[in-house]
C-alpha atoms as a PDB file:
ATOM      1  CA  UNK A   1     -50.666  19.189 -54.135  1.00  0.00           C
ATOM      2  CA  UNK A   2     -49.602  20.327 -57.612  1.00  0.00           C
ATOM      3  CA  UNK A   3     -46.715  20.047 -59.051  1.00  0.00           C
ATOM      4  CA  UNK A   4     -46.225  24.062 -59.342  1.00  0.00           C
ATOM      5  CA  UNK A   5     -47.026  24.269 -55.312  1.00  0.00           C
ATOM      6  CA  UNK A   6     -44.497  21.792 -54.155  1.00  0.00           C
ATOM      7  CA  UNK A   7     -41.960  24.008 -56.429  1.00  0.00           C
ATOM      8  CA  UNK A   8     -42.883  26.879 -55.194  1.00  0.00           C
ATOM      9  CA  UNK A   9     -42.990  25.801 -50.938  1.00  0.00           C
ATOM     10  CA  UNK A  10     -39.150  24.617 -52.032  1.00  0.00           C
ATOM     11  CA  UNK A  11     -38.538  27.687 -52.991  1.00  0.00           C
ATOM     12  CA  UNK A  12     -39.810  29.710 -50.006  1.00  0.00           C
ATOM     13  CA  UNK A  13     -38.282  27.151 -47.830  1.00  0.00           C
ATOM     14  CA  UNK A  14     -34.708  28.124 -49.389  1.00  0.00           C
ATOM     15  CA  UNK A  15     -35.078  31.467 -48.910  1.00  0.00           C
ATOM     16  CA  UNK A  16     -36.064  31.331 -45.948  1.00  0.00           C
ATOM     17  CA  UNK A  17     -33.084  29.201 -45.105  1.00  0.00           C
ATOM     18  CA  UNK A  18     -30.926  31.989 -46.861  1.00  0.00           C
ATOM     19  CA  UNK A  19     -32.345  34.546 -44.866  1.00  0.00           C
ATOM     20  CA  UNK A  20     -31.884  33.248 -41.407  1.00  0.00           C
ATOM     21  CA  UNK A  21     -27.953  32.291 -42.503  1.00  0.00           C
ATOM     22  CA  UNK A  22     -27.571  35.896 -43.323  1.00  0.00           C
ATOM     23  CA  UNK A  23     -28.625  37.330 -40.070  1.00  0.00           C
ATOM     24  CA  UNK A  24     -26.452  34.784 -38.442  1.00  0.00           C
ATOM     25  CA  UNK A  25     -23.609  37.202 -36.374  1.00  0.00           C
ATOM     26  CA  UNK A  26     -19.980  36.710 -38.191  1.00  0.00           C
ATOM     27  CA  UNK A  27     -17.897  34.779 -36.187  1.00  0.00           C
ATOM     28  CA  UNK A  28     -15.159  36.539 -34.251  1.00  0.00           C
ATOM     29  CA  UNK A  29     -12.019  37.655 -35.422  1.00  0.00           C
ATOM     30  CA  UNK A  30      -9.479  34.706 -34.687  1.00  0.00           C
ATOM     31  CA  UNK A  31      -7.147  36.247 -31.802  1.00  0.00           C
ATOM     32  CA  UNK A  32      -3.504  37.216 -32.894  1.00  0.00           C
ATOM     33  CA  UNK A  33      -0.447  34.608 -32.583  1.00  0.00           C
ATOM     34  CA  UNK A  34       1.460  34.962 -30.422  1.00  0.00           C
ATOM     35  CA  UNK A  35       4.838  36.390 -30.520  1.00  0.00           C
ATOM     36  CA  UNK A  36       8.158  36.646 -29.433  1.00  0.00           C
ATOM     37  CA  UNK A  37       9.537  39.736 -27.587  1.00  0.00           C
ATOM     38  CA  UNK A  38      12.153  39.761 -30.423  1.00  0.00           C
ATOM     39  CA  UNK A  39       9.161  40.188 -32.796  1.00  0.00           C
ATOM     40  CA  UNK A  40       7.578  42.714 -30.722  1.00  0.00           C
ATOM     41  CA  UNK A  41      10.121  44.896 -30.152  1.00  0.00           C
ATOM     42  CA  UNK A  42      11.508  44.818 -33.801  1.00  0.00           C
ATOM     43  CA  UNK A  43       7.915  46.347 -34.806  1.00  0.00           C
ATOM     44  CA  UNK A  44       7.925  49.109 -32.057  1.00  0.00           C
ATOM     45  CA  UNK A  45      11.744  49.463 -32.961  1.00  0.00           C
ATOM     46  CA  UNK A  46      11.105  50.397 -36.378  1.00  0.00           C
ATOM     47  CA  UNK A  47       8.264  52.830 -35.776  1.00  0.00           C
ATOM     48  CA  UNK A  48      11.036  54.416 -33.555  1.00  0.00           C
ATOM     49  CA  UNK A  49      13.851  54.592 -35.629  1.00  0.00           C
ATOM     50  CA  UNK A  50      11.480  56.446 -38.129  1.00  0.00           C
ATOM     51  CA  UNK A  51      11.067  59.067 -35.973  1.00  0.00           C
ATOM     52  CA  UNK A  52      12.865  62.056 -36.898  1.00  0.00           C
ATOM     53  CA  UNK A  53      10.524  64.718 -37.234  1.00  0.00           C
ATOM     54  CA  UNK A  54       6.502  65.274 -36.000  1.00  0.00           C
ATOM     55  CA  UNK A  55       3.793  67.936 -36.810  1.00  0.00           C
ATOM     56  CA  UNK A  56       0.749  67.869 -34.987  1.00  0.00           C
ATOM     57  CA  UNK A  57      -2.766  69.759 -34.842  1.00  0.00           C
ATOM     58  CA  UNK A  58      -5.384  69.033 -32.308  1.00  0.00           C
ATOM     59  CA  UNK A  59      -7.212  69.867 -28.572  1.00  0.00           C
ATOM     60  CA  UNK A  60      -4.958  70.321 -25.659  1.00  0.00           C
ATOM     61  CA  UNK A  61      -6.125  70.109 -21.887  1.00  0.00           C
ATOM     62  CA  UNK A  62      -3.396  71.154 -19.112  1.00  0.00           C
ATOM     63  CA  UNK A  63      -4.109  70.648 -15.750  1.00  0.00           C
ATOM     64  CA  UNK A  64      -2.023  71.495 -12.570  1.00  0.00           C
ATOM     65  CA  UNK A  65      -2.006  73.059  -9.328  1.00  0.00           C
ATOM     66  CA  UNK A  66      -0.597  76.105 -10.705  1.00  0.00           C
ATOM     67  CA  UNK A  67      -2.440  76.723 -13.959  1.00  0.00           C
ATOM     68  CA  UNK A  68      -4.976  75.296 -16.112  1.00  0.00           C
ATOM     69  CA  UNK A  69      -5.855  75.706 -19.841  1.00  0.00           C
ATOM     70  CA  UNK A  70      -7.440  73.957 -22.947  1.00  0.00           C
ATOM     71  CA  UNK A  71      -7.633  75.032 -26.810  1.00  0.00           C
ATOM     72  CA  UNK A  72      -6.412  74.173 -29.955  1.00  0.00           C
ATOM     73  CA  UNK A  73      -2.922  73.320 -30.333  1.00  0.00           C
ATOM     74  CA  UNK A  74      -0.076  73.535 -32.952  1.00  0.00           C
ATOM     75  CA  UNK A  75       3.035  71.153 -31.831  1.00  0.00           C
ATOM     76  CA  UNK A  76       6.064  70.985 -34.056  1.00  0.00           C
ATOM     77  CA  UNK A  77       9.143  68.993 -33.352  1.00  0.00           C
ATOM     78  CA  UNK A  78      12.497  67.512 -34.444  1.00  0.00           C
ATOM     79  CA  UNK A  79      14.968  65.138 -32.372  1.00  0.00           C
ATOM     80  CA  UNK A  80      16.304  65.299 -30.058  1.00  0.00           C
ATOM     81  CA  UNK A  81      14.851  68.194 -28.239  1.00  0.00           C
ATOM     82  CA  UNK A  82      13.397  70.577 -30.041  1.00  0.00           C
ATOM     83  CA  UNK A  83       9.768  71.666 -29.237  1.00  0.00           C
ATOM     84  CA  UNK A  84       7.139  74.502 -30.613  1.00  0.00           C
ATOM     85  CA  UNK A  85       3.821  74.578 -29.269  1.00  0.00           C
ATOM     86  CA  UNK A  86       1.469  76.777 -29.817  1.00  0.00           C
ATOM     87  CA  UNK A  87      -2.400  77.343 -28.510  1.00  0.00           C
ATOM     88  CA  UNK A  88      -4.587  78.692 -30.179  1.00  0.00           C
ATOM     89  CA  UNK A  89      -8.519  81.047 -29.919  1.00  0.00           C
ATOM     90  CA  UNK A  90     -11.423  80.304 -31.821  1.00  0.00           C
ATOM     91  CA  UNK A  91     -10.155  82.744 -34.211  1.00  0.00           C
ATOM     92  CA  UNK A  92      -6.797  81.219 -34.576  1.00  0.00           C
ATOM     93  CA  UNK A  93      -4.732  84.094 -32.372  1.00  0.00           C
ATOM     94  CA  UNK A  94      -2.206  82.987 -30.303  1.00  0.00           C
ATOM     95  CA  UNK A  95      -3.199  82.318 -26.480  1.00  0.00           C
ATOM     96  CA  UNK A  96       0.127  80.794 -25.752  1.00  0.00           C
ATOM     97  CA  UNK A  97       3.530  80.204 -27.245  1.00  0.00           C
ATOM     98  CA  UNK A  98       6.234  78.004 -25.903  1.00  0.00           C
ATOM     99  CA  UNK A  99       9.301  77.074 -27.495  1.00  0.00           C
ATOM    100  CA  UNK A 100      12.952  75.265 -26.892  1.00  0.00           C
ATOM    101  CA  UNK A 101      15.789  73.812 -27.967  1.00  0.00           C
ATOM    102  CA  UNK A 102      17.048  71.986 -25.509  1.00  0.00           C
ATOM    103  CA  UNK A 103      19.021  74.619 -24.374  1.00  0.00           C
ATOM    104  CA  UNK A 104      16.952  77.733 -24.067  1.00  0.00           C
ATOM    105  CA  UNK A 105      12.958  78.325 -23.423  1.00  0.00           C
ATOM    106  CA  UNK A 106      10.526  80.945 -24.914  1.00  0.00           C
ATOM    107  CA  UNK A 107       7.117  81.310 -23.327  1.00  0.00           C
ATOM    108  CA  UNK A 108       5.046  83.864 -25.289  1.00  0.00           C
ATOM    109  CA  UNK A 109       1.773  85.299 -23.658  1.00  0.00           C
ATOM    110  CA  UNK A 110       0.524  88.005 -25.885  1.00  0.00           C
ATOM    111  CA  UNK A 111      -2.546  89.214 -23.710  1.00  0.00           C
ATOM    112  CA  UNK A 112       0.280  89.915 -21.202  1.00  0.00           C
ATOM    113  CA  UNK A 113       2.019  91.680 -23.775  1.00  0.00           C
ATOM    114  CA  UNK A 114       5.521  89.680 -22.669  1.00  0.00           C
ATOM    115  CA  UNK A 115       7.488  87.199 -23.826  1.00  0.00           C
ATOM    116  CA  UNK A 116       9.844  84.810 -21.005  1.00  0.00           C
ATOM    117  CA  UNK A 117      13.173  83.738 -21.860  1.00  0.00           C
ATOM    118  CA  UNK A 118      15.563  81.375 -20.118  1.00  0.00           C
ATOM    119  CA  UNK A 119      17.514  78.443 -19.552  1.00  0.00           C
ATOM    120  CA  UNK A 120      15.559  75.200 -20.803  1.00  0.00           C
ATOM    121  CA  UNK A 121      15.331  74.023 -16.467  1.00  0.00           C
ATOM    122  CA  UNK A 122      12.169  71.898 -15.541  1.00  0.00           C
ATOM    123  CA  UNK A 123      10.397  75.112 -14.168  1.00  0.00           C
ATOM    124  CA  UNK A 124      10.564  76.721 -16.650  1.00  0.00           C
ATOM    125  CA  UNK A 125       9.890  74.332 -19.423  1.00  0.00           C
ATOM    126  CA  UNK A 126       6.285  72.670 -16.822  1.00  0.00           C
ATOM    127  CA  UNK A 127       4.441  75.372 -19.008  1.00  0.00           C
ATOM    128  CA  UNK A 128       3.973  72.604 -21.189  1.00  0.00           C
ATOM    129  CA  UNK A 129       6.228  69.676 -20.489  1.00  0.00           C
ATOM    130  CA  UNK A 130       5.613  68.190 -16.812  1.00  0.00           C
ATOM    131  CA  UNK A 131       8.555  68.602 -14.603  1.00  0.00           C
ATOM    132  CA  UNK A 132       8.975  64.244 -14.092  1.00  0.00           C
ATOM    133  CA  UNK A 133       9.561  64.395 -18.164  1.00  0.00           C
ATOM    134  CA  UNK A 134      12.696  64.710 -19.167  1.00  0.00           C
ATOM    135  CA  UNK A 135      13.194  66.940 -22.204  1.00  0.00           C
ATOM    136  CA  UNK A 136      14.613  64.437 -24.072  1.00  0.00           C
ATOM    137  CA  UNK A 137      11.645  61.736 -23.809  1.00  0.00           C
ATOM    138  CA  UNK A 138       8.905  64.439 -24.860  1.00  0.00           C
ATOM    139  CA  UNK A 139       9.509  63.904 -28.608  1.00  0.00           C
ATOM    140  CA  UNK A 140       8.773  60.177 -28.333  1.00  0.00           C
ATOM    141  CA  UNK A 141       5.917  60.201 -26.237  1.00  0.00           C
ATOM    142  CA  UNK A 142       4.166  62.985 -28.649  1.00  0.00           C
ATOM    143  CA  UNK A 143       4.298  60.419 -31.049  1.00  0.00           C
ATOM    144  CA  UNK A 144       4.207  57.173 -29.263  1.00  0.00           C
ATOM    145  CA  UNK A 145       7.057  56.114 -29.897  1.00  0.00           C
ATOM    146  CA  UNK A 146       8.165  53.085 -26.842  1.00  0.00           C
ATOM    147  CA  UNK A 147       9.737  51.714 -25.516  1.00  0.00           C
ATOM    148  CA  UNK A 148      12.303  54.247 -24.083  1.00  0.00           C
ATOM    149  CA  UNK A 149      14.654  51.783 -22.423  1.00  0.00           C
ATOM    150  CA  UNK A 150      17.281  50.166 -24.144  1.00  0.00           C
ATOM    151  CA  UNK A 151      18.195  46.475 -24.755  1.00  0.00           C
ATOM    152  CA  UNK A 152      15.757  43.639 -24.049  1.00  0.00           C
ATOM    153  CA  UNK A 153      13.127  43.404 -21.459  1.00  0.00           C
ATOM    154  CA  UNK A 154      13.816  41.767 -18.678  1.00  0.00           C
ATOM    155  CA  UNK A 155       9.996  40.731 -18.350  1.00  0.00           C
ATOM    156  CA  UNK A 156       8.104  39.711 -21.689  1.00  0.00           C
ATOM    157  CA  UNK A 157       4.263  37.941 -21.657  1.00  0.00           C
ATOM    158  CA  UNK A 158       1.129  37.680 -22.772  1.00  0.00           C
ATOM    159  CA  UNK A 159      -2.489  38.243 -21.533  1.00  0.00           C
ATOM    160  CA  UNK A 160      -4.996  36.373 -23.492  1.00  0.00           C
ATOM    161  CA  UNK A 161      -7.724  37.508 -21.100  1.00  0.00           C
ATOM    162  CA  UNK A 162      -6.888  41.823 -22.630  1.00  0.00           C
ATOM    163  CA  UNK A 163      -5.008  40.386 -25.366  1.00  0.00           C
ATOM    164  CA  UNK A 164      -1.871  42.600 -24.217  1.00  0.00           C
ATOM    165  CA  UNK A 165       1.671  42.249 -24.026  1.00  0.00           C
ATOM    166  CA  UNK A 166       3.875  43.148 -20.815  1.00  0.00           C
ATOM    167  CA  UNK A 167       7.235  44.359 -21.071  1.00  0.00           C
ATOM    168  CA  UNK A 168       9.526  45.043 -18.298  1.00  0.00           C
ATOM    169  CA  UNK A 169      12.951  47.017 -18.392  1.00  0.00           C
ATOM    170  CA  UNK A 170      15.166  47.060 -15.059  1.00  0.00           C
ATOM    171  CA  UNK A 171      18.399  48.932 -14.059  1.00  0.00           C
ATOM    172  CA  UNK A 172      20.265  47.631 -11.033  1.00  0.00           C
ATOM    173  CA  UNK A 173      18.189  45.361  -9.903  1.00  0.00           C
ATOM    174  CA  UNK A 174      14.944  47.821 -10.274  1.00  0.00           C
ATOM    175  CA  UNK A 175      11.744  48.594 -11.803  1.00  0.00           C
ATOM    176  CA  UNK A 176      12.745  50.904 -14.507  1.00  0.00           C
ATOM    177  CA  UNK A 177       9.566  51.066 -17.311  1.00  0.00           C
ATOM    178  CA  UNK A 178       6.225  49.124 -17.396  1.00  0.00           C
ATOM    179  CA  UNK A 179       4.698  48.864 -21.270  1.00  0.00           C
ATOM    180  CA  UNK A 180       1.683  47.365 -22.304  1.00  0.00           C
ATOM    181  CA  UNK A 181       1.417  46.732 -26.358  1.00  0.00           C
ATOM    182  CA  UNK A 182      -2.196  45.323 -28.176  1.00  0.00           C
ATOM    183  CA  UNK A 183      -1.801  42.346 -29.638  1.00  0.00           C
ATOM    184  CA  UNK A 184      -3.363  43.565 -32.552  1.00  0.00           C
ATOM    185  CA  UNK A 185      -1.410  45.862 -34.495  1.00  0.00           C
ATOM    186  CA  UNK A 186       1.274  46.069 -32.006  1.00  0.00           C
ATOM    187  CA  UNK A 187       0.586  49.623 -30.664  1.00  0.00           C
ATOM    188  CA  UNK A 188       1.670  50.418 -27.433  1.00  0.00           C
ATOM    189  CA  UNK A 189      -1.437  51.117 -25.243  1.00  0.00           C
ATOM    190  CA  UNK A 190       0.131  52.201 -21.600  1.00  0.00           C
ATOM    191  CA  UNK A 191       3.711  53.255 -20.162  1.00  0.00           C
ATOM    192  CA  UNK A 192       4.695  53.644 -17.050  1.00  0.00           C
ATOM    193  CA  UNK A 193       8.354  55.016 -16.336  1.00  0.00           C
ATOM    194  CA  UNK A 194      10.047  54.786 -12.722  1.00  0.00           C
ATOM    195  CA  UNK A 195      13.063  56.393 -11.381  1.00  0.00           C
ATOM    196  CA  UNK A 196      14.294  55.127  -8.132  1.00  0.00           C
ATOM    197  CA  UNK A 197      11.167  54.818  -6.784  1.00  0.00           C
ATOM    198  CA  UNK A 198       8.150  52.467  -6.617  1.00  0.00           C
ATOM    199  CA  UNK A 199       5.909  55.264  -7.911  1.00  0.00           C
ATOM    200  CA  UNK A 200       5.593  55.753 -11.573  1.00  0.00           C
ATOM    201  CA  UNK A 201       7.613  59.200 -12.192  1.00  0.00           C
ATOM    202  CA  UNK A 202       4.973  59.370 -15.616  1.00  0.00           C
ATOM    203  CA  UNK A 203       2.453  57.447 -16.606  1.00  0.00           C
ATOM    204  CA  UNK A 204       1.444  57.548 -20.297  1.00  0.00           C
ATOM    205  CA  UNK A 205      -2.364  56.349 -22.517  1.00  0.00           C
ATOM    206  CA  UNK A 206      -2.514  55.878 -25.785  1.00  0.00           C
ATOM    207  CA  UNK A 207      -5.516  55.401 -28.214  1.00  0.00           C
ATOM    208  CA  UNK A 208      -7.267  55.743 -31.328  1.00  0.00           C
ATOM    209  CA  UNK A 209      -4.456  54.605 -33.262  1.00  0.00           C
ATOM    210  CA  UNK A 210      -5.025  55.112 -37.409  1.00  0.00           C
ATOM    211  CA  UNK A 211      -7.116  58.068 -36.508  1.00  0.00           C
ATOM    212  CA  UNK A 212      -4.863  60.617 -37.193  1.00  0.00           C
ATOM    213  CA  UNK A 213      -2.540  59.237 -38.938  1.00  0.00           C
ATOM    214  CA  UNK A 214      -1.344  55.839 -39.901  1.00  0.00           C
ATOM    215  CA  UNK A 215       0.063  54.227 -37.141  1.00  0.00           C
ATOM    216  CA  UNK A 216      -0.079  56.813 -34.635  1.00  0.00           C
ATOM    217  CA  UNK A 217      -1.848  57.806 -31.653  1.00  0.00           C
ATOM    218  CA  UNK A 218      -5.189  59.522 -32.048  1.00  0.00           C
ATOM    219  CA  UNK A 219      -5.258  60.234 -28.375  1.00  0.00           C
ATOM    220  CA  UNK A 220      -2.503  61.014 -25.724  1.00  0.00           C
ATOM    221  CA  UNK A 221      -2.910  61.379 -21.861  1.00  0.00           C
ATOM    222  CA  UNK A 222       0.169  62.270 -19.266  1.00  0.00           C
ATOM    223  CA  UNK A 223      -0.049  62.032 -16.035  1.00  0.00           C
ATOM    224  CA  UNK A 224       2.593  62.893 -13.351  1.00  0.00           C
ATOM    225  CA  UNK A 225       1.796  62.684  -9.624  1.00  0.00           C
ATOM    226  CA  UNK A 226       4.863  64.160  -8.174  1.00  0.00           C
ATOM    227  CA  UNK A 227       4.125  67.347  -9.204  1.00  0.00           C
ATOM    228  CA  UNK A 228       0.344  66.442  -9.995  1.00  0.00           C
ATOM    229  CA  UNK A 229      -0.131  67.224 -13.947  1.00  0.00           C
ATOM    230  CA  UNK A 230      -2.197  65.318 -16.979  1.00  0.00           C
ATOM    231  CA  UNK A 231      -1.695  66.568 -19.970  1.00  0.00           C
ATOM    232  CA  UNK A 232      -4.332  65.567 -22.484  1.00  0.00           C
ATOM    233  CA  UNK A 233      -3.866  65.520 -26.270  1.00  0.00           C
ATOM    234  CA  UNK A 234      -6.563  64.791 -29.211  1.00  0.00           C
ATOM    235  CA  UNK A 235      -4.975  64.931 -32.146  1.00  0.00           C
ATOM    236  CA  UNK A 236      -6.581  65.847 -35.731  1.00  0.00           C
ATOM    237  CA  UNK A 237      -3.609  65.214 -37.553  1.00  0.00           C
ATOM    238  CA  UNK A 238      -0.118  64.362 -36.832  1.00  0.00           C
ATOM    239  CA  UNK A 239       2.693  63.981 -39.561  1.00  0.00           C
ATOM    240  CA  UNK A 240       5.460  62.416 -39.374  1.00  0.00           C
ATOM    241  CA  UNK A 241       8.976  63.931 -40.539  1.00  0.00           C
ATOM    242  CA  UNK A 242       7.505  67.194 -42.051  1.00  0.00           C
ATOM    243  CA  UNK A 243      10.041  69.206 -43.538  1.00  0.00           C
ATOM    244  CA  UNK A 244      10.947  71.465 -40.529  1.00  0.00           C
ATOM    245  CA  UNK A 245      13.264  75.065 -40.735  1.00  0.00           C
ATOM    246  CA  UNK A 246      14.877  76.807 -37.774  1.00  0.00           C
ATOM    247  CA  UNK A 247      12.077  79.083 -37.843  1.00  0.00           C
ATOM    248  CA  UNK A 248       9.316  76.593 -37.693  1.00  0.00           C
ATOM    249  CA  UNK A 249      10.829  75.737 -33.980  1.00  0.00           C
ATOM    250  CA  UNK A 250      11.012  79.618 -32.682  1.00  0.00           C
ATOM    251  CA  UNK A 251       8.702  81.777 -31.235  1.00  0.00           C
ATOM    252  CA  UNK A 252       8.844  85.672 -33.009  1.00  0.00           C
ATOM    253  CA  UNK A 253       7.462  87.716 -30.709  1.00  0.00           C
ATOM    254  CA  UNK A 254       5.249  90.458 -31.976  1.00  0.00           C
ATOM    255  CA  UNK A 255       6.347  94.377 -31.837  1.00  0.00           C
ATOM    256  CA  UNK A 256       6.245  96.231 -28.191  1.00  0.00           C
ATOM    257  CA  UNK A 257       5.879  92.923 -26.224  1.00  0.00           C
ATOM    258  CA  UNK A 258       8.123  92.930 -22.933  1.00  0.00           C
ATOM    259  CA  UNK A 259      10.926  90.797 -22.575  1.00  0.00           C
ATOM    260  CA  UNK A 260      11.339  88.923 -19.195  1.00  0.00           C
ATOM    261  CA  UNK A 261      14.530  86.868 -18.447  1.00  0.00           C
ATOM    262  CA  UNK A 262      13.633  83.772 -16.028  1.00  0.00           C
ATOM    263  CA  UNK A 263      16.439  82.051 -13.607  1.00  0.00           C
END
């Protein structure tokens, strides 16, 4: 063979060798190492303690034996109990308002042509926020922000089959909240939160983390079984710590509605 046809079989040779290393598969990402609880609960503790504020815009679905409804939704809220929520038409009119400080509750239903007020009771606040919440939890979960148990769990490992971490709070001996964190990026995945009982009283899902915004849950479900609710929430955007005024967290009715005091 000539000298230019050995050169040139080299030459295919190589690149052929090049080509069949570039369609090799990348190897997988190395797992996480392994922490400590300390570790892991100084990263969810500082996501918490920047909490202050949230502003959210997404898809709601509500469902419970009583009522049921889905549509775009406008949540605002400020520590430690302060909640506006707002759903919303295809043409951006108001199907539903609810509002409350902690104190007080505002339900607005303008195709009624009446606006609810009363004292911020579970019944009257399970137009949004499922009875087996407590008022002053709903700001955290909105935002994912776990664990909601002080001090140091009293369970702490790791599953390198899900690559997940298990905490465990108790009080008194029992089962007081169940959280699972991803052991990458150290976002808390599930909660479960008991109350003298062996039944969750909630159980919370979180995804999509990054999606809509940085560090945050993309996607939110609820669920309660005692009464039986889910609460599903696809965010678009949430903010953290928007500037809020005391009129951003208030319902104003619109002229001629009727007023209707609850119990």
């Amino acid at each position: 063979m000539k000298p230019g046809g050995i050169a040139r079989l080299v030459v295919l040779a190589l690149l052929a060798w090049l080509g069949l290393a570039g369609c090799r598969a990348l190897p997988p990402a190395p797992p996480p190492a392994v922490l400590s609880a300390e570790e892991v609960l100084a990263r969810l503790h500082n996501r918490q303690q920047a909490l202050e504020s949230l502003q959210a815009r997404g898809r709601i679905t509500f469902l419970s034996p009583e009522h049921n409804y889905s549509g775009t939704i406008l949540i605002k809220a400020r520590r430690p109990e302060s909640l506006r929520v707002d759903i919303l038409d295809l043409l951006g009119r108001t199907l539903l308002g609810f509002a409350t400080d902690g104190s007080r509750v505002q339900v607005l239903s303008p195709h009624e042509g009446k606006v609810f007020l009363g004292p911020a009771t579970p019944r009257n606040l399970a137009v949004f926020i499922p009875p087996a919440v407590p008022l002053s939890q709903v700001v955290p979960l909105l935002a994912g922000a776990l664990p909601l148990s002080p001090g140091p769990p009293a369970r702490f490992d790791y599953d390198t089959a899900t690559g997940r971490y298990l905490l465990e709070w108790r009080q008194g001996g029992r089962l007081q909240e169940r959280l699972w964190v991803a052991g990458q990026g150290l976002y808390p995945v599930q909660e479960e939160y008991f109350l003298d009982q062996s039944q969750p009283r909630f159980t919370l899902k979180l995804a999509d983390f990054g999606e809509a915004g940085p560090d945050l849950p993309g996607q939110i479900i609820l669920q309660t079984e005692t009464p039986k609710m889910e609460l599903r929430l696809a965010y678009k955007e949430l903010r953290l710590n928007p500037p809020l005024s005391p009129a951003d967290l208030t319902l104003t009715p619109p002229p001629g509605v009727a007023v209707v005091q609850l119990p």
